[in-house]
PDB file of N, CA and C in Angstrom:
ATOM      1  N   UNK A   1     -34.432  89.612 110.792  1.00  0.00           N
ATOM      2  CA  UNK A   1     -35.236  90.143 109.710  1.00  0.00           C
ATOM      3  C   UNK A   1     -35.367  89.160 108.564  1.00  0.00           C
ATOM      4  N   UNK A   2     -34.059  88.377 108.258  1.00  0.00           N
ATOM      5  CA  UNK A   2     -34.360  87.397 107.338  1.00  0.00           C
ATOM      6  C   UNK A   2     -35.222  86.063 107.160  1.00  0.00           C
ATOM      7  N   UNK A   3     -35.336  86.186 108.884  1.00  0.00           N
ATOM      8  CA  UNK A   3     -36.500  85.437 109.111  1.00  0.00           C
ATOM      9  C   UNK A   3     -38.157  85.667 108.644  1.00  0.00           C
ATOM     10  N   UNK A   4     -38.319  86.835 109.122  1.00  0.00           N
ATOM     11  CA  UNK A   4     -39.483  87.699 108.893  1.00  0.00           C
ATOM     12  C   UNK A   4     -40.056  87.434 107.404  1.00  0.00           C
ATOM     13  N   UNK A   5     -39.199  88.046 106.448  1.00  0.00           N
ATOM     14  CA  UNK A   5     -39.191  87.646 104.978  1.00  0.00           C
ATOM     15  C   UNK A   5     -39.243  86.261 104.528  1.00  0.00           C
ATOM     16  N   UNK A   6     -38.838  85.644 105.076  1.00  0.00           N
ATOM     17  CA  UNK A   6     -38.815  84.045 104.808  1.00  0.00           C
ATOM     18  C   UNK A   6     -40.387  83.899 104.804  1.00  0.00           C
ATOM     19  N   UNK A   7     -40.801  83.749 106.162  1.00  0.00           N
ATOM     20  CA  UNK A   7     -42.296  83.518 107.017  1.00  0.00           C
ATOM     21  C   UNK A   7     -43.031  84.028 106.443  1.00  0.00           C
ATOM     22  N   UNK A   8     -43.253  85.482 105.652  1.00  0.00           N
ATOM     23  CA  UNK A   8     -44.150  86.246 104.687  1.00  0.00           C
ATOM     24  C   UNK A   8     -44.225  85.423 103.580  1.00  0.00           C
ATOM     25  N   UNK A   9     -43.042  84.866 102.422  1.00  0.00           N
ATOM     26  CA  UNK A   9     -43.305  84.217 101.436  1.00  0.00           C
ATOM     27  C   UNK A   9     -44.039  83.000 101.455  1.00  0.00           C
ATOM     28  N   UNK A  10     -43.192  81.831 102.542  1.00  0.00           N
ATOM     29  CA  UNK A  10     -43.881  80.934 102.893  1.00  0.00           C
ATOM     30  C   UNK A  10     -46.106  81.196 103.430  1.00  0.00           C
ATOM     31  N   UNK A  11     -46.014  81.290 103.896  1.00  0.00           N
ATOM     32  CA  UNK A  11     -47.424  82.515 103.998  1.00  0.00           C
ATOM     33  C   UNK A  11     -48.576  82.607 102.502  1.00  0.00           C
ATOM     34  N   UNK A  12     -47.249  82.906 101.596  1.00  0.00           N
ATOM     35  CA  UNK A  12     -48.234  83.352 100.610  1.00  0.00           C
ATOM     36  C   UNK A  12     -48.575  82.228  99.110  1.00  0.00           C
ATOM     37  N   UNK A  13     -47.695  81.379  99.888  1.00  0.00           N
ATOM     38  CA  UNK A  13     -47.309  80.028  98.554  1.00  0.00           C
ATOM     39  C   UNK A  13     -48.384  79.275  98.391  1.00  0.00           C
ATOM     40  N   UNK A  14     -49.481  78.863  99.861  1.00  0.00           N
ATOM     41  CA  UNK A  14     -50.163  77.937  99.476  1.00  0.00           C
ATOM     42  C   UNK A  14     -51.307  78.745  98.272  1.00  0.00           C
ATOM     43  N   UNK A  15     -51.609  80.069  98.545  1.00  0.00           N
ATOM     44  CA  UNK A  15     -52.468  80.955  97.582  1.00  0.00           C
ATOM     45  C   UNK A  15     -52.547  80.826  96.200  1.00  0.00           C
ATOM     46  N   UNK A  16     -50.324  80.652  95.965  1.00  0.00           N
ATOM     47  CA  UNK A  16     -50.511  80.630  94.468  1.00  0.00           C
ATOM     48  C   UNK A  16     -50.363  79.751  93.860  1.00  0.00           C
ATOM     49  N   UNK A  17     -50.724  78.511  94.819  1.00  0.00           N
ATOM     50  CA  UNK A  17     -50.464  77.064  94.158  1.00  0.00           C
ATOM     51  C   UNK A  17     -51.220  76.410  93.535  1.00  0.00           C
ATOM     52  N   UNK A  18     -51.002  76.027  91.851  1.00  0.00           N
ATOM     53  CA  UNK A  18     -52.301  75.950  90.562  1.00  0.00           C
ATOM     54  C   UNK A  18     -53.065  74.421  91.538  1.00  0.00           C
ATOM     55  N   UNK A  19     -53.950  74.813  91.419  1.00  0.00           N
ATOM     56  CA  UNK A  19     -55.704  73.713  91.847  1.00  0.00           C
ATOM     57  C   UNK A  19     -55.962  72.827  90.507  1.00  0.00           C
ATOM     58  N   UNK A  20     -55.226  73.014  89.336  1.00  0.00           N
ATOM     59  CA  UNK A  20     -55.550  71.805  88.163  1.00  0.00           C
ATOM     60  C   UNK A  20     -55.041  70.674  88.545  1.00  0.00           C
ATOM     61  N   UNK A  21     -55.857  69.334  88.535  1.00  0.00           N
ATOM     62  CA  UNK A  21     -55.333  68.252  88.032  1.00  0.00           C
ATOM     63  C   UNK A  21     -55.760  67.624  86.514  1.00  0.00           C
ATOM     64  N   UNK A  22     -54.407  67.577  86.172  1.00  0.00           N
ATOM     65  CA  UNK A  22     -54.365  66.654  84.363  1.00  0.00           C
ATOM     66  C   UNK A  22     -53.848  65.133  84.305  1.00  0.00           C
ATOM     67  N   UNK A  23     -54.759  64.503  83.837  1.00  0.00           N
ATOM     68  CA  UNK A  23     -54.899  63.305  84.014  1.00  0.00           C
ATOM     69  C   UNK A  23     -55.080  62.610  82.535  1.00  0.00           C
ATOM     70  N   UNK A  24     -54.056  61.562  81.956  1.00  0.00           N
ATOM     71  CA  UNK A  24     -54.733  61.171  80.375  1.00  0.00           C
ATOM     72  C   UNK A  24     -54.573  59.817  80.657  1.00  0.00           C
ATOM     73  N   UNK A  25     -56.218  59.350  79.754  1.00  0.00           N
ATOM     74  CA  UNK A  25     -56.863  58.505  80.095  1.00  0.00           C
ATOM     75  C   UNK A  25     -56.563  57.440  78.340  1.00  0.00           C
ATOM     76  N   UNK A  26     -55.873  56.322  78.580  1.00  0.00           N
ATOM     77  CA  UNK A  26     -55.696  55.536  77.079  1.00  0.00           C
ATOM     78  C   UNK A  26     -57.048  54.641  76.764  1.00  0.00           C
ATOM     79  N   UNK A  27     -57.406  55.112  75.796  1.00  0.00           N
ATOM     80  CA  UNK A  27     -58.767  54.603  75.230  1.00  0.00           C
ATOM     81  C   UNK A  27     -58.043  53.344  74.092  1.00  0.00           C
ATOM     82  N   UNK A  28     -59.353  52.465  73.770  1.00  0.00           N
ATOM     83  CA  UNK A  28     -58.692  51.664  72.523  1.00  0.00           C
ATOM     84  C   UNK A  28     -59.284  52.838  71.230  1.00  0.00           C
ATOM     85  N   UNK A  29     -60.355  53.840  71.420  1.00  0.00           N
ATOM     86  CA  UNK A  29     -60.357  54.291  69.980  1.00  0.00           C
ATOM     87  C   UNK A  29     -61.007  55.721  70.134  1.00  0.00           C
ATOM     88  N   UNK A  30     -61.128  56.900  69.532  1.00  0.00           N
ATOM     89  CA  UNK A  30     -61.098  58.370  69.556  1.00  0.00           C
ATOM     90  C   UNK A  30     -62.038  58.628  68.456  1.00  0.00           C
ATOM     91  N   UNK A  31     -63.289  59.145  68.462  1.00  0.00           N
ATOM     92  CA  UNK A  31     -63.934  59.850  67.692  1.00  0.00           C
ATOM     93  C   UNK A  31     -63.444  60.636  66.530  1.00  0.00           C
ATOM     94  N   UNK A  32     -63.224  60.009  64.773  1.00  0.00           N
ATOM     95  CA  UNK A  32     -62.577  60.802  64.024  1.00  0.00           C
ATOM     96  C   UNK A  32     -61.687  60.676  63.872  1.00  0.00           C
ATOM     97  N   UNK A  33     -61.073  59.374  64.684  1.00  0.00           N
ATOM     98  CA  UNK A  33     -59.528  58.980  64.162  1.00  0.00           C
ATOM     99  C   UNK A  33     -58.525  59.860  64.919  1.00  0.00           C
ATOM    100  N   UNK A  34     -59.303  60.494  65.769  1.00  0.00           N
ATOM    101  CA  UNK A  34     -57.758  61.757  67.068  1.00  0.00           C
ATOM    102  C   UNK A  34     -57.305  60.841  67.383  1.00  0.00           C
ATOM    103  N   UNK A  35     -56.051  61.561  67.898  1.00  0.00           N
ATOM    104  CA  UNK A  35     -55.132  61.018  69.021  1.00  0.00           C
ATOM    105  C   UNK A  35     -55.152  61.251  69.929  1.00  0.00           C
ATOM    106  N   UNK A  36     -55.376  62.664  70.435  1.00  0.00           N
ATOM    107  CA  UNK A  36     -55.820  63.195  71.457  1.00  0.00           C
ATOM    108  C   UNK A  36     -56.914  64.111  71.416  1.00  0.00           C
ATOM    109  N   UNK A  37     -57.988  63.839  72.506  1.00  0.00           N
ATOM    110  CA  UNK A  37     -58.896  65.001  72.651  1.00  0.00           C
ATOM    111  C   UNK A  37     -59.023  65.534  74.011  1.00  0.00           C
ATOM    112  N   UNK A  38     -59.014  66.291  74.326  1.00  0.00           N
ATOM    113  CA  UNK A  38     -58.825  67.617  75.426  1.00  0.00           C
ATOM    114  C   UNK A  38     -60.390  67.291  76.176  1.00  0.00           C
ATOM    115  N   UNK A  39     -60.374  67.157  77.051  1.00  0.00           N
ATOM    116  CA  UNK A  39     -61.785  67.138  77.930  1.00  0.00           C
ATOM    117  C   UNK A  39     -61.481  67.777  79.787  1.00  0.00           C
ATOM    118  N   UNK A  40     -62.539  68.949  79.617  1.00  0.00           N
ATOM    119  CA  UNK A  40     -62.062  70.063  80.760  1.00  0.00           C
ATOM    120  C   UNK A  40     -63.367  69.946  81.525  1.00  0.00           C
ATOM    121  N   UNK A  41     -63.013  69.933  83.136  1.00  0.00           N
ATOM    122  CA  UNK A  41     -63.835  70.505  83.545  1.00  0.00           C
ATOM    123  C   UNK A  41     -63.838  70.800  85.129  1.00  0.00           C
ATOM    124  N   UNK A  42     -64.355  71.610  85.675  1.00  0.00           N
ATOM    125  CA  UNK A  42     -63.909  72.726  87.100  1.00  0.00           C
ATOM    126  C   UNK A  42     -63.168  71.746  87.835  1.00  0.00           C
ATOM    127  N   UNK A  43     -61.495  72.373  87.551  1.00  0.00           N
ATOM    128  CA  UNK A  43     -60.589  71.359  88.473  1.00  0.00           C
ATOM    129  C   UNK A  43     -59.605  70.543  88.137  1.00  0.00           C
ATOM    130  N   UNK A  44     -60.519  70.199  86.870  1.00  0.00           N
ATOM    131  CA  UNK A  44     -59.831  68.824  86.226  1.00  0.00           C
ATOM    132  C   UNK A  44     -59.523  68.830  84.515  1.00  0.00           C
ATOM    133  N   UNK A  45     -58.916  68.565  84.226  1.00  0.00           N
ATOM    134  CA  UNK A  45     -58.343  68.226  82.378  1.00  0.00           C
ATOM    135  C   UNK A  45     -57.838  67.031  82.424  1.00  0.00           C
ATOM    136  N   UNK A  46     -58.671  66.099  82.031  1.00  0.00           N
ATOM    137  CA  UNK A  46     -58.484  65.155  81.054  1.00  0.00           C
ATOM    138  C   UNK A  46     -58.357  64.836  79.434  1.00  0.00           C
ATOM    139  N   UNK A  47     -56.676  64.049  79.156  1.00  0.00           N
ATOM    140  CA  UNK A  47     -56.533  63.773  78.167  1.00  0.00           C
ATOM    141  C   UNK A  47     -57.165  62.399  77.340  1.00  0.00           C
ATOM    142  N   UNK A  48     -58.030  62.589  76.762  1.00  0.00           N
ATOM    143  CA  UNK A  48     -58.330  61.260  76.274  1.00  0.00           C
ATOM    144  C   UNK A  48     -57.530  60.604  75.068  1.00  0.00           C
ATOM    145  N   UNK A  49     -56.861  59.628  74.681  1.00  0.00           N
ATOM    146  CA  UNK A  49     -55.670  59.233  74.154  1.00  0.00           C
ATOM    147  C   UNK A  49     -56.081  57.938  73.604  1.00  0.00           C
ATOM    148  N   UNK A  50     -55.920  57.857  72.547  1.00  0.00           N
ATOM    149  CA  UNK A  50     -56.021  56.827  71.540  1.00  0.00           C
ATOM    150  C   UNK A  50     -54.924  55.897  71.783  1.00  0.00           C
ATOM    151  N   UNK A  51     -54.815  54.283  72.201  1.00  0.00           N
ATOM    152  CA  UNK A  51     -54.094  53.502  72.295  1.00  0.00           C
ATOM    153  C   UNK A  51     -53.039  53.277  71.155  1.00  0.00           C
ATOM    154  N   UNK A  52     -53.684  53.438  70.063  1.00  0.00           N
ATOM    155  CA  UNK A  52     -53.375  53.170  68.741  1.00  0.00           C
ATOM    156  C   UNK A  52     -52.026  53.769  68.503  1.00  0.00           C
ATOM    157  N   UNK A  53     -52.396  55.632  68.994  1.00  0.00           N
ATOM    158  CA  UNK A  53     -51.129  56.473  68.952  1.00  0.00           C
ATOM    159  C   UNK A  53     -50.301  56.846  69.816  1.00  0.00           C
ATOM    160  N   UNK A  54     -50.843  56.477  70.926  1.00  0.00           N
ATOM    161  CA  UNK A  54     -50.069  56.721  72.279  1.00  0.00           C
ATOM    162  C   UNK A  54     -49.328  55.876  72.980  1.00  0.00           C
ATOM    163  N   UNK A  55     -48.692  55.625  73.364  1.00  0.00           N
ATOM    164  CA  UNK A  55     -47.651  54.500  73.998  1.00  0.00           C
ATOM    165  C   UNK A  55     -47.857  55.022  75.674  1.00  0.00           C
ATOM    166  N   UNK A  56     -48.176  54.081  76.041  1.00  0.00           N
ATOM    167  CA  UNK A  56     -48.130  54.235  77.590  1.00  0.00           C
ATOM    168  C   UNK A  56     -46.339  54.985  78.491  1.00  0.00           C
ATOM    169  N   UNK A  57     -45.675  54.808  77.687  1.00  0.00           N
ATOM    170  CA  UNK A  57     -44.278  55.716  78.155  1.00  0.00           C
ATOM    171  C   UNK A  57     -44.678  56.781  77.716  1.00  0.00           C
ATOM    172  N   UNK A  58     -44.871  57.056  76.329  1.00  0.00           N
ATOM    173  CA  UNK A  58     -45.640  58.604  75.887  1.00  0.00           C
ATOM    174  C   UNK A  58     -46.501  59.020  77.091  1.00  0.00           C
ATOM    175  N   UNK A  59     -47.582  58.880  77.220  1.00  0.00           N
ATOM    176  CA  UNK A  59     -48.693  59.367  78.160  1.00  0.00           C
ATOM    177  C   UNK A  59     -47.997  59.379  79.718  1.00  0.00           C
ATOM    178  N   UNK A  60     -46.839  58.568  79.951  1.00  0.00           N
ATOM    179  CA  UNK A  60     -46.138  58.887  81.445  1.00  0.00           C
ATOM    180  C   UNK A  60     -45.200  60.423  81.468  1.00  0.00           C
ATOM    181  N   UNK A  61     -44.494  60.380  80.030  1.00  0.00           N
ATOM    182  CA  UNK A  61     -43.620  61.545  79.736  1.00  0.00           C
ATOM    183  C   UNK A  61     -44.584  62.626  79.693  1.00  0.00           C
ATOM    184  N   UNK A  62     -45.684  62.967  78.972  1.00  0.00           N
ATOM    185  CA  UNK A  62     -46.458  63.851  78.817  1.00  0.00           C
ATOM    186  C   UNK A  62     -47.313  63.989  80.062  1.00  0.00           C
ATOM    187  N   UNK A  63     -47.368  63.310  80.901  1.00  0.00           N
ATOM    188  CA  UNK A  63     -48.110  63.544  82.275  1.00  0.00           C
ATOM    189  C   UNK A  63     -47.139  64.327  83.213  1.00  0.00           C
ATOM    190  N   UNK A  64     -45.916  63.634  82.974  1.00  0.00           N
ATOM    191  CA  UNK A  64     -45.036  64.645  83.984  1.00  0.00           C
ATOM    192  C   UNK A  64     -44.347  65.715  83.338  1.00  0.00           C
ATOM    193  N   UNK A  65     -44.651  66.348  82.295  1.00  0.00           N
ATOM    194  CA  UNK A  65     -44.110  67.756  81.619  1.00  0.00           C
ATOM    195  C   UNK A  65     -45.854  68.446  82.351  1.00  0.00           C
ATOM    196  N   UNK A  66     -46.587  67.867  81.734  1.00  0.00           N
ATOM    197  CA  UNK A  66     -47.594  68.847  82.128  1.00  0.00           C
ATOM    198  C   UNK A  66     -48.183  69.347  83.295  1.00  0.00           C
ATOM    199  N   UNK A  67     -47.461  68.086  84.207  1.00  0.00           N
ATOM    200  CA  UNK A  67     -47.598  68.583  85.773  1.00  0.00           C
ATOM    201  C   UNK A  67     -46.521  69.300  86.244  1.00  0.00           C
ATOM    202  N   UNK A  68     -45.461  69.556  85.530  1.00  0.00           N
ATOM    203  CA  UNK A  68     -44.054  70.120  85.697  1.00  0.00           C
ATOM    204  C   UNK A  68     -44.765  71.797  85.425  1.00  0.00           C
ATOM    205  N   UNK A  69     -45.481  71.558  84.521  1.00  0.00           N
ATOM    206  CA  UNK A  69     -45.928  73.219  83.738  1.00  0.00           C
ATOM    207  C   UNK A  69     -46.940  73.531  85.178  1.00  0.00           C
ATOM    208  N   UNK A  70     -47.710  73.119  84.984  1.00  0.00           N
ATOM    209  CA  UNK A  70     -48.709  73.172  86.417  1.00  0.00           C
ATOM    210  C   UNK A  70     -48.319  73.467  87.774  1.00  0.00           C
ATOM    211  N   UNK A  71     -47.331  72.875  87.985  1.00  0.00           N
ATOM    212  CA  UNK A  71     -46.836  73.257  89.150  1.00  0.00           C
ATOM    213  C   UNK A  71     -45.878  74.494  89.309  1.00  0.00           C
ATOM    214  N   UNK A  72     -45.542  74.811  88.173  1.00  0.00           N
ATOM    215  CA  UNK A  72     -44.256  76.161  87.799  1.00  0.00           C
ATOM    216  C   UNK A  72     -45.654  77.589  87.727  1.00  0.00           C
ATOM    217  N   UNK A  73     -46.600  77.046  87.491  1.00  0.00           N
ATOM    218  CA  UNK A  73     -47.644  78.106  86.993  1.00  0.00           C
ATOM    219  C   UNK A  73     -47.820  78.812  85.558  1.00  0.00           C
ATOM    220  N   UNK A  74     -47.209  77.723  85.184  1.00  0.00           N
ATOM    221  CA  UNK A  74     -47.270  78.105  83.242  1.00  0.00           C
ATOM    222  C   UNK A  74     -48.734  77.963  82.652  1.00  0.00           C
ATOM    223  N   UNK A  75     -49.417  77.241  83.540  1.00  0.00           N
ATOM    224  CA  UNK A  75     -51.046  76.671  83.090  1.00  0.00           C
ATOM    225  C   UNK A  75     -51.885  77.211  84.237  1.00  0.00           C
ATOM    226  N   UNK A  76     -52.852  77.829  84.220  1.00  0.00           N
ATOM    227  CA  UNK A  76     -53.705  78.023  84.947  1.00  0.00           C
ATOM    228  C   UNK A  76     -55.309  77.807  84.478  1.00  0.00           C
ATOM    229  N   UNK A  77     -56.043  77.539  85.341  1.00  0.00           N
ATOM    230  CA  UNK A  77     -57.023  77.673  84.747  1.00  0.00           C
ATOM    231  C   UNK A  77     -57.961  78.375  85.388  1.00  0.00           C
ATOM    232  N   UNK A  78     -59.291  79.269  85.029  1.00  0.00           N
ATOM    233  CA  UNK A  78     -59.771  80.348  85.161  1.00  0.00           C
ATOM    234  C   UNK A  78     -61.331  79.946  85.328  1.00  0.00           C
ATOM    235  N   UNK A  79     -61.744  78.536  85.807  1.00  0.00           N
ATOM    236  CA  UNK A  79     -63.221  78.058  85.722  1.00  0.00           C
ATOM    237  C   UNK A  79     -63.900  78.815  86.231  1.00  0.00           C
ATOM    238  N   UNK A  80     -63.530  79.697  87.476  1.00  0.00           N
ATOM    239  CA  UNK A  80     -64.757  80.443  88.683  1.00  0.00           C
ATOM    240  C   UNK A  80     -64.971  81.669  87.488  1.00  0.00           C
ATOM    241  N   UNK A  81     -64.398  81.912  86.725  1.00  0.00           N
ATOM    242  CA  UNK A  81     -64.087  83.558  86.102  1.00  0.00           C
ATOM    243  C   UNK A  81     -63.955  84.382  87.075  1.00  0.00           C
ATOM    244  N   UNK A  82     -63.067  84.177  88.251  1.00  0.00           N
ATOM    245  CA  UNK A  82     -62.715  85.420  88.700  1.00  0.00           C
ATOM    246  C   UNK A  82     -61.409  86.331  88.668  1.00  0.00           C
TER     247      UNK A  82
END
C-alpha cells in the first residue's frame, strides 16, 4: 500500500511544478537611474539590472533565491488567467 501512495504523489508532481523562468539581465544603464526594473512576460520574468548597482555575485545570489522561491511554489504566475 505504501507503494500505491508513493506512485499517486509522484503522478501528481509534474502538474504542480511552477512553468516561470527568471532570468536578470546586467545592463550598463536603467531608465531613471533604477536599479532594477521588472520585465514580464507569458513564461518568463526578466530582471533588468543596472551594472552600476548590481554586482554580478549580487545578480548570482538573487537568481538562486528566486529560483529557490519558484521551485518551492512561493511565486506563481497566472498569465493564461485560468
Amino acid at each position: 500500500m505504501a507503494d500505491e501512495d508513493g506512485a499517486g504523489r509522484d503522478d501528481e508532481a509534474p502538474d504542480t511544478e511552477p512553468q516561470t523562468e527568471i532570468r536578470m539581465e546586467l545592463r550598463d544603464s536603467l531608465p531613471g537611474g533604477r536599479a532594477v526594473i521588472g520585465v514580464e512576460q507569458e513564461g518568463e520574468f526578466v530582471w533588468l539590472a543596472s551594472k552600476k548597482h548590481v554586482t554580478e555575485q549580487a545578480r548570482d545570489e538573487f537568481l538562486d533565491q528566486f529560483q529557490r522561491i519558484v521551485r518551492e511554489g512561493w511565486w506563481v504566475q497566472n498569465w493564461s488567467g485560468r
